[in-house]
C-alpha atoms as a PDB file:
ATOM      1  CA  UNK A   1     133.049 140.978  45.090  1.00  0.00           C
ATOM      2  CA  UNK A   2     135.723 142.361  46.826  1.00  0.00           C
ATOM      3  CA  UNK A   3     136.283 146.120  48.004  1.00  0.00           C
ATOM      4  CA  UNK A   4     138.767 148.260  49.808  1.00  0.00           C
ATOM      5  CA  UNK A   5     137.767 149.513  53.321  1.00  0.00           C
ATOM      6  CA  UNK A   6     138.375 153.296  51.284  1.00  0.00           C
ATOM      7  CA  UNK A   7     136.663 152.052  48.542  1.00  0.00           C
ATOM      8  CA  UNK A   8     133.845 150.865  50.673  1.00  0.00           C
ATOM      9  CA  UNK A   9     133.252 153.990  52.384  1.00  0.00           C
ATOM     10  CA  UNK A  10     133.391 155.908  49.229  1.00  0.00           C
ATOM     11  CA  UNK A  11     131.053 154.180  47.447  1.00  0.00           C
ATOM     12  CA  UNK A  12     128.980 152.784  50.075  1.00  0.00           C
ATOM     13  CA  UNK A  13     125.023 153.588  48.300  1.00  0.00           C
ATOM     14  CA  UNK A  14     126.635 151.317  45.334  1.00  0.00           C
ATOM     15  CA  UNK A  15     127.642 148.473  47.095  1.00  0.00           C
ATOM     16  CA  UNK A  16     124.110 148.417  48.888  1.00  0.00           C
ATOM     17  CA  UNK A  17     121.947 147.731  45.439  1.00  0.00           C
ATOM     18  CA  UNK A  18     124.882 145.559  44.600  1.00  0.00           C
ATOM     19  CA  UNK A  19     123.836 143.289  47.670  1.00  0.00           C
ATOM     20  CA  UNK A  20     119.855 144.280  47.054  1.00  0.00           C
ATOM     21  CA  UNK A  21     120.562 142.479  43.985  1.00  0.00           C
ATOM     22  CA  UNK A  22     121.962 139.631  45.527  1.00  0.00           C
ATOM     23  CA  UNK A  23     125.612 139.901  45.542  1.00  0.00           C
ATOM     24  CA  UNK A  24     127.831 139.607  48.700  1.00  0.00           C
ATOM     25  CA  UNK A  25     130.756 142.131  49.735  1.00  0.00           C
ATOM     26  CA  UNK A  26     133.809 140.963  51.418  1.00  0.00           C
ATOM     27  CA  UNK A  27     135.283 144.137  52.269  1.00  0.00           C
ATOM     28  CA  UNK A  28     139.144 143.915  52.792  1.00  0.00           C
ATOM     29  CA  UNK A  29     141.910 145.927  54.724  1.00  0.00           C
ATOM     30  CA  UNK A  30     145.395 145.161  54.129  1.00  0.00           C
ATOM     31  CA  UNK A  31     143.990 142.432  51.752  1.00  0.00           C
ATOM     32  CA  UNK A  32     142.307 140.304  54.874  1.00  0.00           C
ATOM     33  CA  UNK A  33     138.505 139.962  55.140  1.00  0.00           C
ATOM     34  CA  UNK A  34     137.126 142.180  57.810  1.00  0.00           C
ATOM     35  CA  UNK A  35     133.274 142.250  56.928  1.00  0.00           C
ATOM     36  CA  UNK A  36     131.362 140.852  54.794  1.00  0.00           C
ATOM     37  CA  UNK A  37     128.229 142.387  53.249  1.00  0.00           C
ATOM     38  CA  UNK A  38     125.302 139.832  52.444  1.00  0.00           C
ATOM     39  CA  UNK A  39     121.526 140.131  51.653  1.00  0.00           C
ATOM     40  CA  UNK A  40     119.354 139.257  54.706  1.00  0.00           C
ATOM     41  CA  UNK A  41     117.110 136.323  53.678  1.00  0.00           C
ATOM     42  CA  UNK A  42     113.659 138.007  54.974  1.00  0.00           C
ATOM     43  CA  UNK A  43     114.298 140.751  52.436  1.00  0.00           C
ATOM     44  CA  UNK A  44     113.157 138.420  49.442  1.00  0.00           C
ATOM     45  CA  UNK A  45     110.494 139.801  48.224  1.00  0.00           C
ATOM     46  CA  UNK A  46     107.824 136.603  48.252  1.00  0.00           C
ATOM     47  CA  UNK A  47     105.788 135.664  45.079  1.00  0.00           C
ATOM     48  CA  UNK A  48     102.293 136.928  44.930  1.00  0.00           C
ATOM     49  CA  UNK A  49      99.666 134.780  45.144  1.00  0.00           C
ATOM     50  CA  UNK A  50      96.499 135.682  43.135  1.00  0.00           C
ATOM     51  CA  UNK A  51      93.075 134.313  43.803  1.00  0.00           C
ATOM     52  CA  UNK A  52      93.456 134.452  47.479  1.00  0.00           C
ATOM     53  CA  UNK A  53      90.314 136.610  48.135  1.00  0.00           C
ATOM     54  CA  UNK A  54      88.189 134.914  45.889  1.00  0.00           C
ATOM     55  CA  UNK A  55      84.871 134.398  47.669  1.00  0.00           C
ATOM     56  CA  UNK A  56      85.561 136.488  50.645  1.00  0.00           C
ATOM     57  CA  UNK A  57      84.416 139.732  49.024  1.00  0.00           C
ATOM     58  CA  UNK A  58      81.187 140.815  49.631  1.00  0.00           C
ATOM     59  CA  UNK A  59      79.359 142.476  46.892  1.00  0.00           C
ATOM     60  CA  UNK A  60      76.209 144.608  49.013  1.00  0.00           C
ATOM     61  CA  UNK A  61      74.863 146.627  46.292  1.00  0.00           C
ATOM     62  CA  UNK A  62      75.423 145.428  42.850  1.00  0.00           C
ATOM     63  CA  UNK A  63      74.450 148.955  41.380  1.00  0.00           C
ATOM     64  CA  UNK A  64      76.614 150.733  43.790  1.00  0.00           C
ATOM     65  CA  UNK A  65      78.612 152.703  40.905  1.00  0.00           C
ATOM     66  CA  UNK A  66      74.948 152.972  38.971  1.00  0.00           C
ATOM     67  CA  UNK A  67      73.541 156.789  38.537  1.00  0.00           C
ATOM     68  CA  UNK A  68      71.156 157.854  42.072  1.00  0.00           C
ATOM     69  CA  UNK A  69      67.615 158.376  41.582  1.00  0.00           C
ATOM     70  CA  UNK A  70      66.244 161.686  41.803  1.00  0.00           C
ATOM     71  CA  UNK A  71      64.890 160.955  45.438  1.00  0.00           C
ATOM     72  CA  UNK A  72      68.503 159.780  46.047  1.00  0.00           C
ATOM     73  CA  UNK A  73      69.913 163.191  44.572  1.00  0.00           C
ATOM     74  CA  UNK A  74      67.450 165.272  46.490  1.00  0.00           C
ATOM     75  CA  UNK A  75      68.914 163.417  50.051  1.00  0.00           C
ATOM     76  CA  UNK A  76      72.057 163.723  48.812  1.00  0.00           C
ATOM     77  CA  UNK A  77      71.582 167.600  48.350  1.00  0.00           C
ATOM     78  CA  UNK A  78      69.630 168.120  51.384  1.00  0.00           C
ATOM     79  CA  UNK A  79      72.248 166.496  54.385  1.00  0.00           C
ATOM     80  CA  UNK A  80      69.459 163.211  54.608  1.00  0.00           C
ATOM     81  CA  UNK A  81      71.776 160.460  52.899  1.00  0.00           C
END
């Protein structure tokens, strides 16, 4: 794409998702190239990888979302847990 230095500056938060989305920007004054907008390569967002915690969770009380006792409650209440 190519854009007028006055088109450029008007329009500037357009041509920025235009290069999020891949695109370059040769911006032009008198018709010659003076800068050129491109998409920096770090910015790709990477592909998720799933699985890659598996077996390096550690589960220490299966019950953990299970209902407390009353002796648990009673702690609980009283500032001991």
């Amino acid at each position: 794409m190519k854009v007028t230095v006055t088109f450029a500056s008007a329009h500037f938060q357009k041509l920025l998702k235009a290069v999020e989305r891949g695109e370059r920007v040769t911006i032009t004054r008198c018709r010659k190239p003076v800068a050129l907008l491109s998409p920096v390569p770090e910015a790709a967002k990477r592909k998720r990888k799933l699985g890659t915690l598996r077996g390096k969770i550690k589960i220490i009380d299966p019950n953990w979302a299970g209902p407390m006792t009353d002796e648990e409650v009673e702690a609980f209440v009283g500032g001991r847990y």
